[in-house]
Protein backbone atom coordinates (compact mmCIF):
# COMPACT_ATOMS: atom_id res chain seq x y z
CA UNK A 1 0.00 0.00 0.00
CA UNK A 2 1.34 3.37 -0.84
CA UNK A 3 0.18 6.05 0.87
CA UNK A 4 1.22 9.90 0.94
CA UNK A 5 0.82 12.44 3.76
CA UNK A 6 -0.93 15.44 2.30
CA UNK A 7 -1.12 18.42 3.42
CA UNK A 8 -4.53 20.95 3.00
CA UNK A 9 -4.13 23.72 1.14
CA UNK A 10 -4.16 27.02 3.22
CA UNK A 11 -7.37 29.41 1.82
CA UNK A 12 -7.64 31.84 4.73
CA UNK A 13 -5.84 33.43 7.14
CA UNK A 14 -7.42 35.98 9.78
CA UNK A 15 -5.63 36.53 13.56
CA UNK A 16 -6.82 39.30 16.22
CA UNK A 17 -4.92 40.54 18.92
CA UNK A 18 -7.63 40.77 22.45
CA UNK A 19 -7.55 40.45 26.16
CA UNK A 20 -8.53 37.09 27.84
CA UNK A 21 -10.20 38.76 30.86
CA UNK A 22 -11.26 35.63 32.61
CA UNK A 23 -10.84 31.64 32.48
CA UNK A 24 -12.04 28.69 33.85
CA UNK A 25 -9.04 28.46 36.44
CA UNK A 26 -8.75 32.02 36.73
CA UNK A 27 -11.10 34.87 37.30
CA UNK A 28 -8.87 37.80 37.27
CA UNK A 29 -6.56 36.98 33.52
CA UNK A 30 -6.51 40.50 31.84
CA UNK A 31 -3.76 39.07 29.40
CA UNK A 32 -3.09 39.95 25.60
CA UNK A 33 -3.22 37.08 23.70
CA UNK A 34 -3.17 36.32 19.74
CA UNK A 35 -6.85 34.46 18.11
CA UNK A 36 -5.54 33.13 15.26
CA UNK A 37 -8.71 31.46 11.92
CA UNK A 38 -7.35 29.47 9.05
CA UNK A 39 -9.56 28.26 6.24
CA UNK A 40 -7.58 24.89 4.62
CA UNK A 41 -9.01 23.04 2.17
CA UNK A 42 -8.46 19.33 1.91
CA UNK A 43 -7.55 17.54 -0.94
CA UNK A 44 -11.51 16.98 -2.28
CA UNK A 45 -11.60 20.87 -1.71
CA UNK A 46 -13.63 20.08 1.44
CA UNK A 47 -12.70 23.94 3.17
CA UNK A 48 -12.65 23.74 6.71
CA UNK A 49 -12.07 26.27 9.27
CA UNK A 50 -9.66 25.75 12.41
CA UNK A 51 -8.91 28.27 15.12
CA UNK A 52 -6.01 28.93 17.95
CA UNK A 53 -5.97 31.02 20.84
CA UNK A 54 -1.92 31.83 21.86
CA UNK A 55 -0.35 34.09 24.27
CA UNK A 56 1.74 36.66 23.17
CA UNK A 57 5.31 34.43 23.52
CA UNK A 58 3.66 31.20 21.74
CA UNK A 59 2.69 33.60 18.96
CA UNK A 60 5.99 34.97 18.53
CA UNK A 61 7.37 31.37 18.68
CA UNK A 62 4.76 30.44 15.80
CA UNK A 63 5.85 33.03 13.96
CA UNK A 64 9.36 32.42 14.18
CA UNK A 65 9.03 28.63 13.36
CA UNK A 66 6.82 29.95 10.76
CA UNK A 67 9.36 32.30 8.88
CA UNK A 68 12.26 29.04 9.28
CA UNK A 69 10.04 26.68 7.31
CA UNK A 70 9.24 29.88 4.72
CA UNK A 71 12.95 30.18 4.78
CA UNK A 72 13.80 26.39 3.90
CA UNK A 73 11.23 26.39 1.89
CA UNK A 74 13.23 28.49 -0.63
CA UNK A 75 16.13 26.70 -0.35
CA UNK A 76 14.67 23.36 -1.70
């Protein structure tokens, strides 16, 4: 059997920047923090929508990891 990861094909991306004023485990938060949409579409062009809530530092982080693959990427 030969079978091939594949990976969906990025439609849409929207991110806000907010304040989490409260959680579950905490009542006081007032924290920025990064709400990140993306729209991918699979490989039927099935389009589905998947969204991330990140503090400021694991945002950063994404986008750094982000801009390495971009970066090798080009190499290749």
């Amino acid at each position: 059997m030969d079978s091939a990861l594949t990976a969906g094909k990025l439609i849409d991306m929207k991110w806000k920047l907010g304040v989490a004023v409260s959680s579950d485990e905490c009542k006081s938060l007032n924290s920025p923090c990064v709400t990140m949409t993306l729209k991918v579409a699979d490989s039927s062009g099935k389009i589905s929508t998947h969204s991330m809530e990140m503090t400021i530092s694991q945002f950063q982080n994404f986008s750094k990891q982000m801009k390495e693959m971009a970066n090798k990427m080009e190499m290749v």
